[in-house]
Protein backbone atom coordinates (compact mmCIF):
# COMPACT_ATOMS: atom_id res chain seq x y z
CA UNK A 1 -79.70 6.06 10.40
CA UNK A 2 -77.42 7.92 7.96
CA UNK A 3 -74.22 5.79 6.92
CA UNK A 4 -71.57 8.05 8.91
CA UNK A 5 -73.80 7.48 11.83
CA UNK A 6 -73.71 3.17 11.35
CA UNK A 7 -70.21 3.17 10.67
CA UNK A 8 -69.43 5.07 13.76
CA UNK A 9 -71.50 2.09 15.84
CA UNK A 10 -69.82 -0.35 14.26
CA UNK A 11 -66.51 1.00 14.47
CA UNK A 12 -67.30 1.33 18.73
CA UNK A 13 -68.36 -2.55 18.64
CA UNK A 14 -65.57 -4.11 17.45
CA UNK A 15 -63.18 -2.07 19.60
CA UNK A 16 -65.48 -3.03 22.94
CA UNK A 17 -65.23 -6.79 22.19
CA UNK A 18 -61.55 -7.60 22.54
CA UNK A 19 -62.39 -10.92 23.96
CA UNK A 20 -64.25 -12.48 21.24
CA UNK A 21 -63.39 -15.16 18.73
CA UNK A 22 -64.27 -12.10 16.26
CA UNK A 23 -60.87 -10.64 17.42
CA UNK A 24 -59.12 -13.55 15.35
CA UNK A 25 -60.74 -11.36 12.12
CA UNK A 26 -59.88 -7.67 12.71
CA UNK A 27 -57.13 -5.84 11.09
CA UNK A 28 -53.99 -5.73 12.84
CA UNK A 29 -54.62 -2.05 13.41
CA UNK A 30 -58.12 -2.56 15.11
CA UNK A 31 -56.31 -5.27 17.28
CA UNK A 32 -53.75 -2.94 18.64
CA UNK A 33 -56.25 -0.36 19.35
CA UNK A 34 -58.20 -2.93 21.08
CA UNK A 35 -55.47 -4.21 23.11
CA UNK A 36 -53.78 -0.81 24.16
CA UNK A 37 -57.80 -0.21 25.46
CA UNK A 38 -58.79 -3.00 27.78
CA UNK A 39 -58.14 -5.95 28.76
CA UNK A 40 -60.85 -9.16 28.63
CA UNK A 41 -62.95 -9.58 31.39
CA UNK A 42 -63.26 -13.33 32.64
CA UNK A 43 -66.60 -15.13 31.65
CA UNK A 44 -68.93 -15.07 34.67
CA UNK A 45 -68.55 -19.15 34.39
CA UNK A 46 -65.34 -18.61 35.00
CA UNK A 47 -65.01 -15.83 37.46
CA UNK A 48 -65.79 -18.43 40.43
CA UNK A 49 -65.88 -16.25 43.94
CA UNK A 50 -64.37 -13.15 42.08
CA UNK A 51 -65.81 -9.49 41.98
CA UNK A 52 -66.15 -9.41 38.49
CA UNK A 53 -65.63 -6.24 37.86
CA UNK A 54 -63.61 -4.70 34.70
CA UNK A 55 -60.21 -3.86 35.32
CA UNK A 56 -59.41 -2.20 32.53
CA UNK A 57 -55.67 -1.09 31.76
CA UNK A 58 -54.36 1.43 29.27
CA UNK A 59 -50.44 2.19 28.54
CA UNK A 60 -51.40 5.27 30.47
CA UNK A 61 -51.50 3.44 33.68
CA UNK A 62 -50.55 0.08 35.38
CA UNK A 63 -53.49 -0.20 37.76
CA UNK A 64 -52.98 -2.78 40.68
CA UNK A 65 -56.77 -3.98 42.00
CA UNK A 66 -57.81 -2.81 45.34
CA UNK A 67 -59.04 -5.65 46.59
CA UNK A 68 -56.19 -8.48 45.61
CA UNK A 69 -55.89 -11.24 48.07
CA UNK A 70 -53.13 -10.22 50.60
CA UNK A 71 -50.06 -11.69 49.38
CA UNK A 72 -50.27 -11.02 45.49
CA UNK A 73 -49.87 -7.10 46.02
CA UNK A 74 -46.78 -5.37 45.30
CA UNK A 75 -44.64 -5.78 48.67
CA UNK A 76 -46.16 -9.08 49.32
CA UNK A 77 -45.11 -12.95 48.58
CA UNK A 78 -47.63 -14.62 46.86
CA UNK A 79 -48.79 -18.59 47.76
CA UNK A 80 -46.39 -20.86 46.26
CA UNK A 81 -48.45 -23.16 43.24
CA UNK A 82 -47.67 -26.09 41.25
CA UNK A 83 -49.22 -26.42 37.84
CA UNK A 84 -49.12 -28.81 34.75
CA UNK A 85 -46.77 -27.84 31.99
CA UNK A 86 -48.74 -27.08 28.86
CA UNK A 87 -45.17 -26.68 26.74
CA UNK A 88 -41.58 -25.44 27.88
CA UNK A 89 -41.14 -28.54 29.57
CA UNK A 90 -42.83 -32.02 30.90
CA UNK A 91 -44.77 -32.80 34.12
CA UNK A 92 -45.55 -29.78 36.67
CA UNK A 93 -43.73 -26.83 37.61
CA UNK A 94 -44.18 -24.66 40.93
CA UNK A 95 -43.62 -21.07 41.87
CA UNK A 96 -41.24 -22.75 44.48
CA UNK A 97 -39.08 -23.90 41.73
CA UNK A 98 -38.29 -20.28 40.07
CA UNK A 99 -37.10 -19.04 43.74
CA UNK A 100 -33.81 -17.06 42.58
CA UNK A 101 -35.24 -15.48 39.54
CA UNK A 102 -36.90 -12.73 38.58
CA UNK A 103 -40.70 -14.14 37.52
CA UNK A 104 -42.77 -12.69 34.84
CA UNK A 105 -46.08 -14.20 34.87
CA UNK A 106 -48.69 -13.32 32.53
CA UNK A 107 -52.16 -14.99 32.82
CA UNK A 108 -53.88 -15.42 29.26
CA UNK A 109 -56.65 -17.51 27.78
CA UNK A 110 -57.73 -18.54 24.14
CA UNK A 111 -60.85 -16.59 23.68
CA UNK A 112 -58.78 -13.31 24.83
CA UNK A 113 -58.24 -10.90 21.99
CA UNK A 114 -55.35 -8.61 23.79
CA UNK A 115 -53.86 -12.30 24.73
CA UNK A 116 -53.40 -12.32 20.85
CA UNK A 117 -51.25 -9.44 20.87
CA UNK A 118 -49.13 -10.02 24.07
CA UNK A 119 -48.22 -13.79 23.86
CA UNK A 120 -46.34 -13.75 20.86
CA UNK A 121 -44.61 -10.20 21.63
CA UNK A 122 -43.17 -11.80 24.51
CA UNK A 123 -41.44 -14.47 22.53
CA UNK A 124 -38.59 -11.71 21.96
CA UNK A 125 -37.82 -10.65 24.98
CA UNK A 126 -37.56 -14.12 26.91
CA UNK A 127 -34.93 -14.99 24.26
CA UNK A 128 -33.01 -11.96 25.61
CA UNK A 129 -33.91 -12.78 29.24
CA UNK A 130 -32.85 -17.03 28.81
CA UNK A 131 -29.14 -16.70 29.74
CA UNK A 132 -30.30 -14.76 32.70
CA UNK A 133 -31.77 -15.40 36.41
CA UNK A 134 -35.46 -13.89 34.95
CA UNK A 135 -38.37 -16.22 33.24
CA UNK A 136 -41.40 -15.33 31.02
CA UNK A 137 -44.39 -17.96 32.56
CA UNK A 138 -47.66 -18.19 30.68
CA UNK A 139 -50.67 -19.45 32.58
CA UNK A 140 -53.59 -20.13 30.66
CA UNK A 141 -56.91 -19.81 32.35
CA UNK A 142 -58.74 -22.14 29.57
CA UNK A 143 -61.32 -24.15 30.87
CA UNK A 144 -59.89 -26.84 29.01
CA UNK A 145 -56.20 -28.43 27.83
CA UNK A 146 -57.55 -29.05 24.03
CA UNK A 147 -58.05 -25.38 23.96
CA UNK A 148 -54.78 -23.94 25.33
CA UNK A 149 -52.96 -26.36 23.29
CA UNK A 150 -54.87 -24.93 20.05
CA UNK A 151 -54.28 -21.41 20.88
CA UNK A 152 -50.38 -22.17 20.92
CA UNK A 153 -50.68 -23.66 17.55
CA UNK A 154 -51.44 -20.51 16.87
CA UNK A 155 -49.05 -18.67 18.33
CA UNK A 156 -46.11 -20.43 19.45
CA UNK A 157 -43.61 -19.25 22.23
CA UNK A 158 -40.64 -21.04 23.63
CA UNK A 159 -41.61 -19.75 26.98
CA UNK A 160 -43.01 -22.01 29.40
CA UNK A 161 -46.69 -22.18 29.66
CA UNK A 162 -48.53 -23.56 32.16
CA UNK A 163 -52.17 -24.25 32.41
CA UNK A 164 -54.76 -23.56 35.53
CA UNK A 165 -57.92 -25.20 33.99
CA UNK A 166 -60.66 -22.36 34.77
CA UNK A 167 -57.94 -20.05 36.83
CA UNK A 168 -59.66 -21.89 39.43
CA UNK A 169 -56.49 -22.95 41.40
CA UNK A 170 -53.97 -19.51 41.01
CA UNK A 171 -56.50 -16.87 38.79
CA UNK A 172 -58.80 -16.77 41.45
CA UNK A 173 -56.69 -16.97 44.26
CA UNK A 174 -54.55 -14.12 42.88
CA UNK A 175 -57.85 -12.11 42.27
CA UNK A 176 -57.22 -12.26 38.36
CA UNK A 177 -60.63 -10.52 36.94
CA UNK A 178 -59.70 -9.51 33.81
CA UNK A 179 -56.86 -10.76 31.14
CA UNK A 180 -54.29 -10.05 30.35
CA UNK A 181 -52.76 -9.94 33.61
CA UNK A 182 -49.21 -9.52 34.78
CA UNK A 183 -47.47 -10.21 38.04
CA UNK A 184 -43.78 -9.52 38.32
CA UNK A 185 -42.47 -10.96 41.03
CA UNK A 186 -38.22 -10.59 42.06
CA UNK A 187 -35.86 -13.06 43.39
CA UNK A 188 -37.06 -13.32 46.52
CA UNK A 189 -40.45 -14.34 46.01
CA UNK A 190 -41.79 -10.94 46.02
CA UNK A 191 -44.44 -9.05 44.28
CA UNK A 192 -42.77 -5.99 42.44
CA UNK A 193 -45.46 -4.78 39.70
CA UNK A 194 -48.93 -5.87 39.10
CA UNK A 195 -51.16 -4.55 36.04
CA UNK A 196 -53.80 -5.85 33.78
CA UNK A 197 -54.14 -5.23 29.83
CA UNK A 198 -51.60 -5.00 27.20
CA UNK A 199 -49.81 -2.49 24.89
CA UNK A 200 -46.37 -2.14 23.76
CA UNK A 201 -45.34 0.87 26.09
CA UNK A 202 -46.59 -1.90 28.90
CA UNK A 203 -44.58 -4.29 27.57
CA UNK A 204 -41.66 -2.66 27.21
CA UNK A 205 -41.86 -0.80 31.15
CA UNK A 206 -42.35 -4.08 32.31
CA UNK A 207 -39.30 -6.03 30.81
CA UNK A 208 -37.02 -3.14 31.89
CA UNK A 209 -38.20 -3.69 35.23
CA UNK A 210 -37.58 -7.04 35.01
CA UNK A 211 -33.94 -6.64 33.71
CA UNK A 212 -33.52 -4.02 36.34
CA UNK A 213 -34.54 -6.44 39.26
CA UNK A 214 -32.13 -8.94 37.24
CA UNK A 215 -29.04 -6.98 38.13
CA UNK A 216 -29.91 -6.43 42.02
């Protein structure tokens, strides 16, 4: 194999593997590229009764998946859930208790590589959005608390973050395959955008949606 030829396959591998611990290691430039490309599939441990296929989401296009539980589409109210508070706040907190405000809820987990990119760049616009009737809500998907709690060491938000040990409780009920996912939900309890991935053009249609449905 010549040495243009091995760089090329190892350039492709560390782009396709956005999930891994390895995307603690890349270059901030390989990250982005690997987060504006897909999103993480969940581990088949923890894809419980779900498809398992790859919903992968580009800045291109905010894909909504075809076959999400009735109720967590866009024009449809979602199952109210109550979760533990992983930081934000003590005790439990339930989609009931945001009714009134404009919900952003993005479900992440520790061994996600885009997760690395979009946690932290939320941080700035939820201290725009705190003297407002919106919320940023993080919902881990970790199997375990040790292991949300050590991924916020590493990147610390003020947001509130909740955790649904496995996604087996909301994840799976909201037919979250892949991760990042966002659901944007308005003051009435509605679904209003649904997409999966991250990139900053994603980012940055979604929070002017959410300021938008702010103001109505």
């Amino acid at each position: 194999m010549t040495l243009r030829a091995f760089l090329l396959v190892f350039s492709l591998m560390l782009v396709a593997c956005p999930g891994t611990p390895s995307s603690q290691e890349q270059s901030p430039e390989l990250a982005e590229r690997a987060a504006q490309s897909t999103s993480a599939p969940k581990p088949a441990a923890v894809q419980g009764g779900l498809t398992g296929r790859d919903d992968s989401a580009s800045a291109k296009a905010t894909p909504e998946p075809a076959n999400a539980p009735i109720g967590t589409k866009p024009g449809e109210a979602p199952a109210n859930f109550e979760l533990p508070l992983l930081s934000g706040g003590t005790g439990t907190l339930s989609l009931s208790d945001l009714r009134g405000k404009v919900v952003l809820a993005t479900f992440w987990a520790s061994w996600c590589g885009p997760c690395r990119m979009e946690i932290p760049a939320l941080e700035k616009p939820w201290k725009g959005l705190q003297d407002t009737n919106a919320v940023v809500l993080g919902i881990s998907i970790d199997d375990t608390e040790p292991a949300a709690r050590s991924f916020l060491k590493m990147f610390p938000v003020t947001y509130p973050m909740l955790l649904d040990e496995g996604g087996r409780s909301v994840a799976d009920a909201w037919g979250v395959s892949s991760i990042p996912a966002t659901i944007v939900i308005d003051k009435h309890g509605v679904v209003r955008k649904r997409h999966l991935g991250y990139s900053q053009t994603m980012l940055a249609n979604t929070i002017k949606l959410v300021r938008e449905l702010e103001q109505e």
